[in-house]
Protein backbone atom coordinates (compact mmCIF):
# COMPACT_ATOMS: atom_id res chain seq x y z
CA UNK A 1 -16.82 -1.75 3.47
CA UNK A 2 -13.54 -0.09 3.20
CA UNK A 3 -11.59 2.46 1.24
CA UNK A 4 -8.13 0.76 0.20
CA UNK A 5 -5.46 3.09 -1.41
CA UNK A 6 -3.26 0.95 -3.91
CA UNK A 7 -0.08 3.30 -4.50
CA UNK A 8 1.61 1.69 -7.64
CA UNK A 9 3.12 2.63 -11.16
CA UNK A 10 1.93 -1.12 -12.69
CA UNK A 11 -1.21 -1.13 -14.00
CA UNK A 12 -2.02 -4.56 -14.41
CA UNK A 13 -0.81 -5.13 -10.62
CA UNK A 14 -3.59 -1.77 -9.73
CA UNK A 15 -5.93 -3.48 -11.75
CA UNK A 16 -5.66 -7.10 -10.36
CA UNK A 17 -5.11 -5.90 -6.66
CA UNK A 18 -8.12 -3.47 -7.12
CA UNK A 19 -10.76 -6.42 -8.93
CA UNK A 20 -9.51 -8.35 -5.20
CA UNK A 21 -10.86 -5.82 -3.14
CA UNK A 22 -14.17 -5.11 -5.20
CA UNK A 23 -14.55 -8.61 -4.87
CA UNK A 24 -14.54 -8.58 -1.27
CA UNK A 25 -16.62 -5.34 -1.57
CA UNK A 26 -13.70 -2.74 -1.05
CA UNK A 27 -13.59 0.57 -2.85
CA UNK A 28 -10.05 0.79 -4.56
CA UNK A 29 -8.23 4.25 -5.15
CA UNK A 30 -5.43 3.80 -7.29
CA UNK A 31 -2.52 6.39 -7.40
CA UNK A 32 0.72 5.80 -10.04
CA UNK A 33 3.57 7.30 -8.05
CA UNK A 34 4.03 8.84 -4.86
CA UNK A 35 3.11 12.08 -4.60
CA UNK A 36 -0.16 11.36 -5.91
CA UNK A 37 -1.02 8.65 -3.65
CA UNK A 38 0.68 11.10 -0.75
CA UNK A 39 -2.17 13.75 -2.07
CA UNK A 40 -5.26 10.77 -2.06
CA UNK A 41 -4.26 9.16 1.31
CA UNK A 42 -4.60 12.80 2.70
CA UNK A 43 -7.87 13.70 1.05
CA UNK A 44 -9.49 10.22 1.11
CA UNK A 45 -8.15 8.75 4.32
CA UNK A 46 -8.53 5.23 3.61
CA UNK A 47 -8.33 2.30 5.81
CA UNK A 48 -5.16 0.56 4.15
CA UNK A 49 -2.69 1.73 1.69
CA UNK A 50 -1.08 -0.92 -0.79
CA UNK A 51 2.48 0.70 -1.32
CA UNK A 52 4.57 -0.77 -4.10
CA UNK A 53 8.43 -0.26 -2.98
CA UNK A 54 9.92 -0.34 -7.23
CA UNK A 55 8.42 2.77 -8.05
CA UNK A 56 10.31 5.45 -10.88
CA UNK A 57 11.24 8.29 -8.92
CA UNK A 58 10.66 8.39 -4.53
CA UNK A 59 10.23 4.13 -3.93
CA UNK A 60 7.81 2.79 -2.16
CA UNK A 61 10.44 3.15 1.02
CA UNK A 62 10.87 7.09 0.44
CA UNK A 63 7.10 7.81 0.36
CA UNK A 64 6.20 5.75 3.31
CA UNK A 65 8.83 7.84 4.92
CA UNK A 66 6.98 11.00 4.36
CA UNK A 67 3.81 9.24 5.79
CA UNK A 68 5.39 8.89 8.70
CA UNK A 69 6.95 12.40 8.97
CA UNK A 70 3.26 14.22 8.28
CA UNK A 71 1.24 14.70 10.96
CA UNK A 72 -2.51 14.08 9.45
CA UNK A 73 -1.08 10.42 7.69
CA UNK A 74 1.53 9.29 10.28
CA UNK A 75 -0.53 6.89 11.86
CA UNK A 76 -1.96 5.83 8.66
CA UNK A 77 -2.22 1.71 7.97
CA UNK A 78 0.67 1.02 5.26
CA UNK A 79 1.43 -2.33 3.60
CA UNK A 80 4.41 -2.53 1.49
CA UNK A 81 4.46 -4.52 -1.43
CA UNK A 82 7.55 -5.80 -3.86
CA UNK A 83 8.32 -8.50 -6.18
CA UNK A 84 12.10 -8.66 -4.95
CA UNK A 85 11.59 -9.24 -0.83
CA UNK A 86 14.63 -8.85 0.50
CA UNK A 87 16.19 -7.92 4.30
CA UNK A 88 16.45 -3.83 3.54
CA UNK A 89 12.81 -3.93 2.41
CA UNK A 90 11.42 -6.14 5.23
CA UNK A 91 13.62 -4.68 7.19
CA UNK A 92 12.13 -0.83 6.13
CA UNK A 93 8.51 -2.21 6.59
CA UNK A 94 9.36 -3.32 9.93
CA UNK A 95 11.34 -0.20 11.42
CA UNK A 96 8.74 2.70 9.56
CA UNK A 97 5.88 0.57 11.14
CA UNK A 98 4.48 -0.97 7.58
CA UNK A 99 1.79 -3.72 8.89
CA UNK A 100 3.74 -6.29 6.33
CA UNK A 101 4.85 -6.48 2.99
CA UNK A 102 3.71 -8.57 0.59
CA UNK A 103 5.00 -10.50 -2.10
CA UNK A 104 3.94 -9.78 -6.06
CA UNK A 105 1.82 -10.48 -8.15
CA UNK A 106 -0.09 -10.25 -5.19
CA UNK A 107 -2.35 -13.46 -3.51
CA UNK A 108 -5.96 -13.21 -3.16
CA UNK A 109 -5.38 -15.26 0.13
CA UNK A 110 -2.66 -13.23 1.46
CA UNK A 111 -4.20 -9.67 0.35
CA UNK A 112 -7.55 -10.92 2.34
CA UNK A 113 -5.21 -11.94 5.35
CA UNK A 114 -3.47 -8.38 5.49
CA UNK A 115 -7.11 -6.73 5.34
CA UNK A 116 -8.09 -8.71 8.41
CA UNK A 117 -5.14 -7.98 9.97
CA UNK A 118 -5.75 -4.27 9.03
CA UNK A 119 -9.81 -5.00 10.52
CA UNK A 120 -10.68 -3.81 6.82
């Protein structure tokens, strides 16, 4: 199936998100902050990233951002993900072209909706 690039400081939430996706019979990368996950999503192009927005450091916003801005991962597939939805993030996701944002703790039924809509 597909790679899937979870970009998050929370290990539980990596670990829970990532045991989803095997499940389904993903391959989960896991990166802790930003500039590693910016480094993996270059090298290992995978077919969704999972981009937490409370991050220490660049947020979730700042490195989707610099997705964008790069050439090789602009048109990369990003969802955003928080456990405080409010209008700037969903309104963030929507103007930098995120495919959603979801809500944590993640759902199994919403993650498996985003990878369809993703054609993971």
């Amino acid at each position: 199936m597909s790679k899937i690039l979870i970009i998050d400081d929370d290990p539980m939430a990596v670990r829970m998100i990532g045991f989803m996706l095997k499940k389904k019979g993903h391959t989960a990368l896991s990166a802790e902050n930003g500039d590693d996950g910016l480094a993996k999503l270059s090298a290992e192009k995978p077919a969704l990233t999972l981009l937490d927005v409370e991050m220490p450091g660049e947020n979730g916003i700042d490195v989707l951002r610099q997705i964008r801005a790069d050439s090789v991962s602009a048109g990369a597939k990003v969802c955003l993900m928080t456990g405080t939805p409010d209008e700037n993030v969903l309104s963030a996701a929507d103007e930098l072209g995120a495919m959603g944002c979801l809500e944590k703790p993640v759902q199994a039924k919403e993650l498996f909706e985003m990878l369809d809509k993703a054609e993971c």
